[in-house]
N, C-alpha and C. Protein backbone atom coordinates (compact mmCIF):
# COMPACT_ATOMS: atom_id res chain seq x y z
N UNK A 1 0.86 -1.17 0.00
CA UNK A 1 0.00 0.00 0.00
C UNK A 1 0.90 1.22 0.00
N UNK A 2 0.94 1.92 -1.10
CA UNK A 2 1.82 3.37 -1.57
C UNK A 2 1.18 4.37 -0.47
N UNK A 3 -0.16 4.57 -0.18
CA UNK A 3 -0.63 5.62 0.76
C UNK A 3 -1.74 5.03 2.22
N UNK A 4 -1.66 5.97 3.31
CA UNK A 4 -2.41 5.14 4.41
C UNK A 4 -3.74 5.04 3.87
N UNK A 5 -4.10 4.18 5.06
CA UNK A 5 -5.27 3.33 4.77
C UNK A 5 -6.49 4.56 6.28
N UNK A 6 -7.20 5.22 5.04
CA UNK A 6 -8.36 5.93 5.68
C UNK A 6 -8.27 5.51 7.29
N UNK A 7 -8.49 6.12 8.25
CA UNK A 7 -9.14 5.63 9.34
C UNK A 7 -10.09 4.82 9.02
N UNK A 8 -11.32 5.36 9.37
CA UNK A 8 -12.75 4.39 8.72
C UNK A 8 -12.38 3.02 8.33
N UNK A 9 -11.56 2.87 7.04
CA UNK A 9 -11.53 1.64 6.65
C UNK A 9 -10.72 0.75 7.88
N UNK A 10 -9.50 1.45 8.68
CA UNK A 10 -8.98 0.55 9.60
C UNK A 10 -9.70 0.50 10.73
N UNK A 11 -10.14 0.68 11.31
CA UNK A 11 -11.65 1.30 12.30
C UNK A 11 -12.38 -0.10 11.99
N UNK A 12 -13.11 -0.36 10.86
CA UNK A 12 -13.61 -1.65 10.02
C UNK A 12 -12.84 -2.59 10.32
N UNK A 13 -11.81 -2.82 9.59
CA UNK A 13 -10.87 -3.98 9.83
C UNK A 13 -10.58 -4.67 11.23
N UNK A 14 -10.18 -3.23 12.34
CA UNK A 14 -10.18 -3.71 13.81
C UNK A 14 -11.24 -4.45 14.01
N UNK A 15 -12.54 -3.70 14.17
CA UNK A 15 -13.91 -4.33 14.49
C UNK A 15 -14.16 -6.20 13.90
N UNK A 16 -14.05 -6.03 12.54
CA UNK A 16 -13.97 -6.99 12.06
C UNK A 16 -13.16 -8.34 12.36
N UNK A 17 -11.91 -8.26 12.81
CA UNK A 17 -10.85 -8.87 13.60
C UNK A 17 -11.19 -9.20 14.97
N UNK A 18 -11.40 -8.46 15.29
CA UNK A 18 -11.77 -8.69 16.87
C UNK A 18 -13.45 -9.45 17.15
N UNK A 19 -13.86 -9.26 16.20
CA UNK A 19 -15.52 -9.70 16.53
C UNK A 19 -14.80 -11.14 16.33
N UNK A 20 -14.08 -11.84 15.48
CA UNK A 20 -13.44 -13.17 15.05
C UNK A 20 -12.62 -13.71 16.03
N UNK A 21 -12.71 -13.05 17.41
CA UNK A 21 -11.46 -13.56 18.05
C UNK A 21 -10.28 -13.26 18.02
N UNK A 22 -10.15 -12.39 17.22
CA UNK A 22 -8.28 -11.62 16.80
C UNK A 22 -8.15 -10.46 18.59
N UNK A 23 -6.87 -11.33 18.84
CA UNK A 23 -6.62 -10.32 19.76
C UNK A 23 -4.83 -10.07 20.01
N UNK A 24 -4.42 -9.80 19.32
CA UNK A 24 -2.97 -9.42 18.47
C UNK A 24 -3.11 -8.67 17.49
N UNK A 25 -2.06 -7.16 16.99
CA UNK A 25 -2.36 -6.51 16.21
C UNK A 25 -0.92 -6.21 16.07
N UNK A 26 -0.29 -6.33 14.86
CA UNK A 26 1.40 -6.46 14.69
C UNK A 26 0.96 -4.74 12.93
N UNK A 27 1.74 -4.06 13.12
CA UNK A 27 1.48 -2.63 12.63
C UNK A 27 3.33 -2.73 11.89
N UNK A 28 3.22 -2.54 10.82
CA UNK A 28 4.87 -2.76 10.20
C UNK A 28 4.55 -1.93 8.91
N UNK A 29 5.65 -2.34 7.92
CA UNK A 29 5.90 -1.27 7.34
C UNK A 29 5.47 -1.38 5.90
N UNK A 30 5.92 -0.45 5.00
CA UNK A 30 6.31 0.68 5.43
C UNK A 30 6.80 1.18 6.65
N UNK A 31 6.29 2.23 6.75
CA UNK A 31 6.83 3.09 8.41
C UNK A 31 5.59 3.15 8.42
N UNK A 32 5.08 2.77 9.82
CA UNK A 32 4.21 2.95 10.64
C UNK A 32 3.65 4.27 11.02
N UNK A 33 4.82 5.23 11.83
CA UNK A 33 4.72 6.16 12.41
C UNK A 33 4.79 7.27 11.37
N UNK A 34 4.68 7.05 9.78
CA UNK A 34 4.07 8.20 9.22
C UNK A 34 2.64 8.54 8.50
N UNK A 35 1.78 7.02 9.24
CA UNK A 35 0.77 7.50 9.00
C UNK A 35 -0.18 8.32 10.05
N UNK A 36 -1.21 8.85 9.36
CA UNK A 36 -1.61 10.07 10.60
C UNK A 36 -2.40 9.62 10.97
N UNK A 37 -2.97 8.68 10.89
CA UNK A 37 -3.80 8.34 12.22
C UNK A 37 -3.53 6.74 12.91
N UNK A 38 -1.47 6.45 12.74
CA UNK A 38 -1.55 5.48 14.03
C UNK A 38 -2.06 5.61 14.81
N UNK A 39 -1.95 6.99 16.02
CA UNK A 39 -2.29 6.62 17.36
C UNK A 39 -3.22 6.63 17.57
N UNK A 40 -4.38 7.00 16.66
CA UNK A 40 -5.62 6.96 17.07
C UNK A 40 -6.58 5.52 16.51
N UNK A 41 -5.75 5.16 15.90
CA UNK A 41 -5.83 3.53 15.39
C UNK A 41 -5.47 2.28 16.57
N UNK A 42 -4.67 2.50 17.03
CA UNK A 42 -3.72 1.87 18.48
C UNK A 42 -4.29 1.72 19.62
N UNK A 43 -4.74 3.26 19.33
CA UNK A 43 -6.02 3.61 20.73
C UNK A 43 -6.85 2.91 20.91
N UNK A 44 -7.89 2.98 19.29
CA UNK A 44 -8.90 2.00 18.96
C UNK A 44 -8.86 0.42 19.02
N UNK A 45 -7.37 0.38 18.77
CA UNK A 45 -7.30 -1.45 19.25
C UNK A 45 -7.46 -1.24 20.21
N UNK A 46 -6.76 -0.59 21.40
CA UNK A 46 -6.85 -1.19 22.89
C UNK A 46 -8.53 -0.81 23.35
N UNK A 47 -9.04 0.10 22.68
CA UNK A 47 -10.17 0.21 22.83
C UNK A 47 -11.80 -1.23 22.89
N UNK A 48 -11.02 -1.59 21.93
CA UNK A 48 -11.77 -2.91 21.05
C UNK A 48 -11.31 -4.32 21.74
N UNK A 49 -10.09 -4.30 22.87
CA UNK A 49 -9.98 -5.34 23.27
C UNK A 49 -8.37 -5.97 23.22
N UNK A 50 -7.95 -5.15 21.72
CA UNK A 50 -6.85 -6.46 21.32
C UNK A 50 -5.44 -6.10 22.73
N UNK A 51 -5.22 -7.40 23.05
CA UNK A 51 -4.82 -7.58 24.57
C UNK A 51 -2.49 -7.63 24.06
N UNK A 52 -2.53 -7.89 22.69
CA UNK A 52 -1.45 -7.84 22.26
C UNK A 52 -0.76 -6.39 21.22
N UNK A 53 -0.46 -5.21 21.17
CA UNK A 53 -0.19 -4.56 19.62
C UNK A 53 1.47 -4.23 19.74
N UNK A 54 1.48 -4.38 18.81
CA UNK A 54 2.83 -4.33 18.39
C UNK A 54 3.32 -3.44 17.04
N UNK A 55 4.32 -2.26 17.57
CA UNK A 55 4.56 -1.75 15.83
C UNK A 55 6.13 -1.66 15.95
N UNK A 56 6.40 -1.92 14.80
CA UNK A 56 7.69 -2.18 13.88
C UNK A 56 7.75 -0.82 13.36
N UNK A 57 9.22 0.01 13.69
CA UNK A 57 9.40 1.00 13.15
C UNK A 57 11.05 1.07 12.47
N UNK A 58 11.02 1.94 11.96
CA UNK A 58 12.70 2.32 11.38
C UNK A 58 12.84 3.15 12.75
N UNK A 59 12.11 3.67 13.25
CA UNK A 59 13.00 4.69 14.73
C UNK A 59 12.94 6.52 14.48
N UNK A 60 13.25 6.37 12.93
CA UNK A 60 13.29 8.05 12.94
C UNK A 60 12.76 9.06 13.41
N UNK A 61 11.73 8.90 13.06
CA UNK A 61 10.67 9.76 13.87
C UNK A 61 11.05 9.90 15.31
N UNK A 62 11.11 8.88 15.43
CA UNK A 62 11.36 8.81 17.31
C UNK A 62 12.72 9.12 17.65
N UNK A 63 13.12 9.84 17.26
CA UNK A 63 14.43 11.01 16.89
C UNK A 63 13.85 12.30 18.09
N UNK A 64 12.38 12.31 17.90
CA UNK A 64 11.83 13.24 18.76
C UNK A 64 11.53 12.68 20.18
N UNK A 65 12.39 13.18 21.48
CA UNK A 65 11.69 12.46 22.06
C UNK A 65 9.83 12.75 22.36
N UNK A 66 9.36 13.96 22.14
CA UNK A 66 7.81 13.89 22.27
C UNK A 66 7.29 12.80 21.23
N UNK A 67 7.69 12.88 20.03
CA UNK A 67 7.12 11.57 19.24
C UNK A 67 7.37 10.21 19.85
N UNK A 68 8.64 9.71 20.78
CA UNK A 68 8.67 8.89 21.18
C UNK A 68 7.57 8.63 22.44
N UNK A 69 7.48 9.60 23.31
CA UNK A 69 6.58 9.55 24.39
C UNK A 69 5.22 9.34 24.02
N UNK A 70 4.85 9.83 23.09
CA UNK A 70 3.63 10.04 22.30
C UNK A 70 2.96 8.36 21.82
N UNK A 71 4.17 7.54 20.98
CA UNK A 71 3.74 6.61 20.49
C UNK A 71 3.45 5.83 21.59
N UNK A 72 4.58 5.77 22.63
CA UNK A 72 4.49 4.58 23.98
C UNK A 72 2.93 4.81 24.66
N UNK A 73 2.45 5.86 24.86
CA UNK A 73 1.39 6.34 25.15
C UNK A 73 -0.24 6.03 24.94
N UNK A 74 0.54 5.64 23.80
CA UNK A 74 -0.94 4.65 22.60
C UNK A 74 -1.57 3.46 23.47
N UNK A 75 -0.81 2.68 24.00
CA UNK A 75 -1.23 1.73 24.67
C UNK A 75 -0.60 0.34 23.97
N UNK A 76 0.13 0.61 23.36
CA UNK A 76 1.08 -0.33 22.99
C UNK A 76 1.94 -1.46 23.33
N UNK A 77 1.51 -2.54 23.19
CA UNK A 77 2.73 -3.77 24.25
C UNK A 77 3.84 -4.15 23.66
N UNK A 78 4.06 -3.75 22.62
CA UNK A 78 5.51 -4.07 22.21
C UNK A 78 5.88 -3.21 20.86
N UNK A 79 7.14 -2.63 21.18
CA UNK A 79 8.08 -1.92 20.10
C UNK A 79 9.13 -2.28 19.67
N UNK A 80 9.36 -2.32 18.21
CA UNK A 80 10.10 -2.94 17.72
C UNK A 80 11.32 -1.77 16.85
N UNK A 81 12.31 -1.76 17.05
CA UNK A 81 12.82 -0.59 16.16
C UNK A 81 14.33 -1.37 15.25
N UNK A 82 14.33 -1.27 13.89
CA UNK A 82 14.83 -1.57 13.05
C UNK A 82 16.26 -0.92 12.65
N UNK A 83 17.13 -1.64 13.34
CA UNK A 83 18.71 -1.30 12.95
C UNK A 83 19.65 -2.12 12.78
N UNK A 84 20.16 -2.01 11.64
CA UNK A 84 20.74 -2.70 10.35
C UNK A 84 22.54 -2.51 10.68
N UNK A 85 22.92 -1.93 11.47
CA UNK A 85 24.48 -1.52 11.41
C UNK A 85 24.90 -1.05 12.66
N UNK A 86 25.86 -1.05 12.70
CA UNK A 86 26.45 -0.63 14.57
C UNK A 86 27.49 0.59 14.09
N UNK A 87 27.25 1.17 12.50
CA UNK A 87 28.13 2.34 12.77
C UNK A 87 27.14 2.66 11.17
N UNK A 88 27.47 4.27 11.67
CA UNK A 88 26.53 5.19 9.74
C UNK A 88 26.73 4.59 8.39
N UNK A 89 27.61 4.21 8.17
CA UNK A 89 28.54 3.80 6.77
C UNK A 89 27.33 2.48 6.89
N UNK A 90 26.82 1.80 7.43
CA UNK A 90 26.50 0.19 7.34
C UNK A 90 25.49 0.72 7.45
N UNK A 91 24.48 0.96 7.95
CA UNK A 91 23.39 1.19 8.14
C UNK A 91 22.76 2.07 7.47
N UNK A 92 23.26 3.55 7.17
CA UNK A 92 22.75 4.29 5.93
C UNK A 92 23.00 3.40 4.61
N UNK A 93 23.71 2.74 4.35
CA UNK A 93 23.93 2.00 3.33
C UNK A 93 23.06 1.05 3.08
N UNK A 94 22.52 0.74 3.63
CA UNK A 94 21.62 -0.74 3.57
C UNK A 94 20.17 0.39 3.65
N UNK A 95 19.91 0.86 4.42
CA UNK A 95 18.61 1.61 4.30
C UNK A 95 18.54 3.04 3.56
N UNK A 96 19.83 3.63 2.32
CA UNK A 96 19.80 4.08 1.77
C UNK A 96 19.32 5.56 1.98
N UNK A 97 19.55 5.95 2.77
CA UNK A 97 18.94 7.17 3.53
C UNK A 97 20.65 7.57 4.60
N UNK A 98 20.94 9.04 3.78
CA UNK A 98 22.16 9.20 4.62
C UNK A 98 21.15 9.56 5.67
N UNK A 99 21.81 9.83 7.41
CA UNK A 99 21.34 10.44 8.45
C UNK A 99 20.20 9.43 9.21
N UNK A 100 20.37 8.10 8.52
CA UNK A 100 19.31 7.45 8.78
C UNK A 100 19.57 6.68 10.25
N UNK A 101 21.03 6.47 10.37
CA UNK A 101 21.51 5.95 11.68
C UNK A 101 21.76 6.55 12.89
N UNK A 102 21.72 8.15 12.79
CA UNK A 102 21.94 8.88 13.90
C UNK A 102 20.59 9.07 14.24
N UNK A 103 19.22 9.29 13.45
CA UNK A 103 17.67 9.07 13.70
C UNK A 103 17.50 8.32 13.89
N UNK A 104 17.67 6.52 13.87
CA UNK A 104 17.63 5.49 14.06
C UNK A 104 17.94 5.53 15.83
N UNK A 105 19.18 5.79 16.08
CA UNK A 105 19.87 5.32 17.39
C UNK A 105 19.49 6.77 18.11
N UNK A 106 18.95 7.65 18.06
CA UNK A 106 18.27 8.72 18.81
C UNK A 106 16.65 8.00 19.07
N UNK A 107 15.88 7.53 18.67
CA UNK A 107 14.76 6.90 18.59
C UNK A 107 14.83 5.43 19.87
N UNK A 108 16.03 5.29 19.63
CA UNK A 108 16.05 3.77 20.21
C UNK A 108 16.43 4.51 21.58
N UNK A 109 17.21 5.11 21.68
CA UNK A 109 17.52 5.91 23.11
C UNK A 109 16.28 6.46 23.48
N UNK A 110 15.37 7.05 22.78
CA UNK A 110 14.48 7.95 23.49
C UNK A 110 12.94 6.95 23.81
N UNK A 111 13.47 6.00 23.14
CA UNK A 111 12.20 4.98 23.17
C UNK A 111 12.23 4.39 24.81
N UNK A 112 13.76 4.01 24.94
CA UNK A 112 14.11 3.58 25.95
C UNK A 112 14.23 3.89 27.33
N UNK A 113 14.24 5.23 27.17
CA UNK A 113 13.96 6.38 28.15
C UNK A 113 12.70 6.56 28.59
N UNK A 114 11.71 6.42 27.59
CA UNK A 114 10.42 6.54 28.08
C UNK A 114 9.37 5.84 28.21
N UNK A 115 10.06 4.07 27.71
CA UNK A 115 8.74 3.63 27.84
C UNK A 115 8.97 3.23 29.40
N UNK A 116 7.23 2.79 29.80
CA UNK A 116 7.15 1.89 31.02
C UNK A 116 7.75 0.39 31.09
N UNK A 117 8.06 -0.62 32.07
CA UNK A 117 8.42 -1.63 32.30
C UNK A 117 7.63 -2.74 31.59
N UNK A 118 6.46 -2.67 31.25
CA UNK A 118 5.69 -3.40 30.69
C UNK A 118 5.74 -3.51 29.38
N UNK A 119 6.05 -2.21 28.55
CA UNK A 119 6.15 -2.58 26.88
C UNK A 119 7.57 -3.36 26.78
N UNK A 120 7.27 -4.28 25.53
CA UNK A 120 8.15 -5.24 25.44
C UNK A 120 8.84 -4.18 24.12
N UNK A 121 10.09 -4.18 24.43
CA UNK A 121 11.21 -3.72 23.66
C UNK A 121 12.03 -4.23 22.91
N UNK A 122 12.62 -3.87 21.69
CA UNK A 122 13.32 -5.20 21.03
C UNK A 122 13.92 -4.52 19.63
N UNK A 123 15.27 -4.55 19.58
CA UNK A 123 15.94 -3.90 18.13
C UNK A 123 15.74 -4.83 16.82
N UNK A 124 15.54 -5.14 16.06
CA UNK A 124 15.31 -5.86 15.00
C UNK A 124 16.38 -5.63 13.90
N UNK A 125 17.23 -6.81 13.37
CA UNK A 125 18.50 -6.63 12.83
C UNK A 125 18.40 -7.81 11.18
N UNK A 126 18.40 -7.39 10.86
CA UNK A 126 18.21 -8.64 9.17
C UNK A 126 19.65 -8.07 8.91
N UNK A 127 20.06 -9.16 8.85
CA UNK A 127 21.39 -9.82 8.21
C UNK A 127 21.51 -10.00 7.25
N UNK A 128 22.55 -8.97 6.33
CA UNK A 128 23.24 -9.07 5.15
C UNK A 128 24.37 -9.19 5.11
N UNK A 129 24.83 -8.96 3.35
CA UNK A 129 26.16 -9.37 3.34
C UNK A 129 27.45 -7.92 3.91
N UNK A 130 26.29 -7.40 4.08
CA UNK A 130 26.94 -5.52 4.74
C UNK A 130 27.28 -5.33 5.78
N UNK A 131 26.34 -6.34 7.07
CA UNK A 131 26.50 -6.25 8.29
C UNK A 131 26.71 -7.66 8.78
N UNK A 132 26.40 -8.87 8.11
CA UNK A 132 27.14 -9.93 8.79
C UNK A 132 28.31 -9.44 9.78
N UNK A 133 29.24 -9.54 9.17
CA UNK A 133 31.26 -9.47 9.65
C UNK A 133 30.88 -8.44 10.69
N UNK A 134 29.62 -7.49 10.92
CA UNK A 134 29.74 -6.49 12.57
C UNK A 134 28.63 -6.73 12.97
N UNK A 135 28.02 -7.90 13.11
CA UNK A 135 26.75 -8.33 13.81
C UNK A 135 27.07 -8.41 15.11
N UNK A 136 28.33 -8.99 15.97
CA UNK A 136 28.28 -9.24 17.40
C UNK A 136 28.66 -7.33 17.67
N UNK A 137 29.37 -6.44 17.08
CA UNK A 137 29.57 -5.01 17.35
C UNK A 137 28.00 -4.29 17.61
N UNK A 138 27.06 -4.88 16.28
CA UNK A 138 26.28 -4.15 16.70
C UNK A 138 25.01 -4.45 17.77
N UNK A 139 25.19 -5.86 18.06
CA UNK A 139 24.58 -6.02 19.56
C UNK A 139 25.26 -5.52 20.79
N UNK A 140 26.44 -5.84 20.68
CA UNK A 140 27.34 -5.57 21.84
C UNK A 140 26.63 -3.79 22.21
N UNK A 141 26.68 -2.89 20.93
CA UNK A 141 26.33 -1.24 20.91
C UNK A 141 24.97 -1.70 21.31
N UNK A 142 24.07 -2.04 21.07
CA UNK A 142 22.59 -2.37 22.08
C UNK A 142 23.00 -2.48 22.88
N UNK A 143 23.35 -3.97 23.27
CA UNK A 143 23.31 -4.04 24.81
C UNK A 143 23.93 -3.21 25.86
N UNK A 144 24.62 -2.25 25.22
CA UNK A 144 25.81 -1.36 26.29
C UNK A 144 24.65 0.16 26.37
N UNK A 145 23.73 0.03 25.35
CA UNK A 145 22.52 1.03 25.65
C UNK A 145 21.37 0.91 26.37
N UNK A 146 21.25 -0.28 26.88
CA UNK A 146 20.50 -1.26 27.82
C UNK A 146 19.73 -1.63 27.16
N UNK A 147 19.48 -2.03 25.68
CA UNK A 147 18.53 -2.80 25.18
C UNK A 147 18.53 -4.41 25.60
N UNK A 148 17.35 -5.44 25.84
CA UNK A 148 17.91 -6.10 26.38
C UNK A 148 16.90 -7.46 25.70
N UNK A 149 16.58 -7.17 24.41
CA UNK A 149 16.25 -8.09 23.18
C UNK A 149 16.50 -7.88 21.76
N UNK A 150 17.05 -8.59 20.88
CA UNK A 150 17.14 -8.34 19.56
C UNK A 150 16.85 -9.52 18.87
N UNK A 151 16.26 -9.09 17.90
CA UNK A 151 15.81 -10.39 16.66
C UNK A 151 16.67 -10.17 15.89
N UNK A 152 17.65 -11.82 15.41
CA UNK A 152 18.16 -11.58 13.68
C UNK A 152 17.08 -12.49 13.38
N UNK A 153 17.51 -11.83 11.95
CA UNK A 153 16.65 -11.75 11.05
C UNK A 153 17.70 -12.40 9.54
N UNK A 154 17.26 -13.56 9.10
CA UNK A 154 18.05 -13.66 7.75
C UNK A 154 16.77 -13.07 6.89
N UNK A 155 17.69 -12.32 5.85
CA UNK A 155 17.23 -11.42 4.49
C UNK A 155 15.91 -12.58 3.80
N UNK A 156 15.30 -12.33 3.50
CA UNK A 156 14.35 -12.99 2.91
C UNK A 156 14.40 -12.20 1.23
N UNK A 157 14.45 -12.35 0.19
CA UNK A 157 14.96 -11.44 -0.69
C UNK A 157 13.51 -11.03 -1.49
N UNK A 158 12.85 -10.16 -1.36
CA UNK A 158 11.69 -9.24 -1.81
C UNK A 158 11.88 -8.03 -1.49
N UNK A 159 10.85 -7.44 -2.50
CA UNK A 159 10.57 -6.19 -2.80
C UNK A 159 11.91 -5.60 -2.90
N UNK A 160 12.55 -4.41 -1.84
CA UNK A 160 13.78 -4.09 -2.14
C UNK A 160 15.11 -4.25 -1.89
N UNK A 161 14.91 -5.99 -1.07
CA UNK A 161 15.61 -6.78 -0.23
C UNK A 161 16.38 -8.01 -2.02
N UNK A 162 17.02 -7.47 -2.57
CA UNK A 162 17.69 -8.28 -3.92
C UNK A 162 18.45 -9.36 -3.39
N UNK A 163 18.99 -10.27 -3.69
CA UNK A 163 19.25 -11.37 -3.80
C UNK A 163 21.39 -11.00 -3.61
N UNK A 164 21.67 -9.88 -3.97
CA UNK A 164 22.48 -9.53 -3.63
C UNK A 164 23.15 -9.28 -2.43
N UNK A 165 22.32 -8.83 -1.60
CA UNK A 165 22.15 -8.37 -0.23
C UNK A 165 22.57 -9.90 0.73
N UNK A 166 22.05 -10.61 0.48
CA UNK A 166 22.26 -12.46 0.69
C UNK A 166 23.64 -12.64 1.49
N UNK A 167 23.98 -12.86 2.64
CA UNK A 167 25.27 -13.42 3.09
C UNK A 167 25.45 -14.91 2.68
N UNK A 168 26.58 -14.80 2.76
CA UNK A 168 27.13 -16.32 2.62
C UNK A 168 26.71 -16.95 3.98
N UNK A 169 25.76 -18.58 3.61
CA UNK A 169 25.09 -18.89 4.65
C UNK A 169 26.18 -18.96 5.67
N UNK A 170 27.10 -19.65 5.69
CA UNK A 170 28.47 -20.58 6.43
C UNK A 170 28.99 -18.87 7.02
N UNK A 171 28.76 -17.97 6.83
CA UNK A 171 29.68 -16.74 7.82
C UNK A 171 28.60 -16.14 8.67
N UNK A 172 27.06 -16.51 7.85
CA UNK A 172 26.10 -16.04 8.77
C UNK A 172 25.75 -16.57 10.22
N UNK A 173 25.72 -18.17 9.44
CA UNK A 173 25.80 -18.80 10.84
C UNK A 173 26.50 -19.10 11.84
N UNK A 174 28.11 -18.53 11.51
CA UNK A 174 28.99 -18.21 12.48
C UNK A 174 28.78 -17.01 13.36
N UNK A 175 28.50 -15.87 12.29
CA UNK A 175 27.99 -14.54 13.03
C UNK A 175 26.94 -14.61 14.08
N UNK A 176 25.86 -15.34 14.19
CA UNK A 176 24.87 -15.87 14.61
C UNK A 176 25.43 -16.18 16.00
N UNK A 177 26.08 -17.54 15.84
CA UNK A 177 26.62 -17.96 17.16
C UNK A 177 27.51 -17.76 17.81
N UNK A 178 28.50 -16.61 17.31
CA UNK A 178 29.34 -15.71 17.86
C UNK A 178 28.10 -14.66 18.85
N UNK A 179 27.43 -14.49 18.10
CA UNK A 179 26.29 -13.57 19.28
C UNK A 179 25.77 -14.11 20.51
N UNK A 180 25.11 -15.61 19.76
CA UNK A 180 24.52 -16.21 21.00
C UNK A 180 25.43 -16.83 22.18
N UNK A 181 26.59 -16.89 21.43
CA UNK A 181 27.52 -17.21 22.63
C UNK A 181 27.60 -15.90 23.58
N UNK A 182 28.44 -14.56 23.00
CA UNK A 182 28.25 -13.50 23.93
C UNK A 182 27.64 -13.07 24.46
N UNK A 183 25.81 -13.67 24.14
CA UNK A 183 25.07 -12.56 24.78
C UNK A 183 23.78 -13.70 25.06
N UNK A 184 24.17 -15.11 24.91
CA UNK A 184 22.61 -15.70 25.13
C UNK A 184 22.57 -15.09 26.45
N UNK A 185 23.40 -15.35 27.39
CA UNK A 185 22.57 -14.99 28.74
C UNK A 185 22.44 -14.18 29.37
N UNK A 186 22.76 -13.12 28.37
CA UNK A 186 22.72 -11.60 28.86
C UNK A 186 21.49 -10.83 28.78
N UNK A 187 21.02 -11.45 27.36
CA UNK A 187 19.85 -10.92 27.04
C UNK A 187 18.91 -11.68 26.12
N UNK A 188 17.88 -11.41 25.81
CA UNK A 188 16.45 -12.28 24.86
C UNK A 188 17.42 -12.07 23.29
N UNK A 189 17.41 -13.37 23.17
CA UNK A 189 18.08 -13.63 21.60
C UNK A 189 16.77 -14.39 20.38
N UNK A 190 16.49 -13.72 19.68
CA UNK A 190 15.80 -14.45 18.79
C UNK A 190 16.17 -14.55 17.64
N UNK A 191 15.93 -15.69 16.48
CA UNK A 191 16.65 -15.54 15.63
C UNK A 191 15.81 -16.30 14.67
């Protein structure tokens, strides 16, 4: 979907979901947080019941901390924020947006700052052939920010995810367990 989806029509969809028993609501991308009526969409889930929501962001936005306070506010049980690199060069590179990593890691700080104990928190990392070789750097830079879950993620190759992007399986899955060794018991590893 190139443009958001009316209120009204998502308003519908909630209702519709939830009359079925749906009580989980996972909000991804695109970017989430540039459509204008997430929070009043979010609201309306917790309004309607759903006992799980969850949104997946790139972070930028939440560069602000009032935008960050704002989203946690929604009623939200879990945030997810999307970073690809443990230094600018890797991460603007892969998400093609210079300035995208200093908005990225301002978001994740300010997220962290303000949510309550209860939203579930969590950096989200897809593994390429860009950031394999600094995958344990860029958890190690989480965890030393007190994040204290991250998902890898292998590349699944769609839309603007090319086949190029692809690590070599045999260095991924070293990268992998170079992490879970340093950090299974430090922190929530998913993979």
């Amino acid at each position: 979907v190139r443009r958001g989806i009316p209120f009204e029509r998502l308003d519908a969809i909630l209702q519709e979901h939830r009359a079925q028993g749906v009580d989980a609501l996972d909000v991804d991308g695109g970017e989430p947080t540039l459509h204008p009526d997430l929070h009043r969409t979010l609201a309306r889930a917790v309004e309607l019941g759903y006992r799980r929501i969850n949104v997946t962001s790139n972070g930028r936005l939440l560069a602000d901390p009032e935008a960050a306070r704002a989203l946690l506010a929604t009623g939200l049980t879990s945030l997810s924020i999307s970073l690809h690199g443990d230094i600018a060069r890797v991460h603007d590179g892969l998400t093609g947006v210079r300035g995208s990593f200093t908005e990225t890691m301002a978001g994740i700080r300010n997220c962290l700052a303000a949510r309550s104990p209860d939203v579930d928190f969590a950096v989200n990392v897809t593994i390429t052939r860009d950031n394999v070789d600094r995958l344990e750097r860029l958890v190690a830079r989480v965890h030393k920010m007190g994040v204290r879950k991250v998902n890898l993620q292998f590349l699944t190759p769609f839309g603007q995810a090319d086949r190029g992007l692809l690590p070599d399986p045999e260095a991924a899955t070293k990268a992998v367990a170079r992490v879970l060794d340093r950090f299974g018991t430090r922190m929530a590893l998913n993979v």
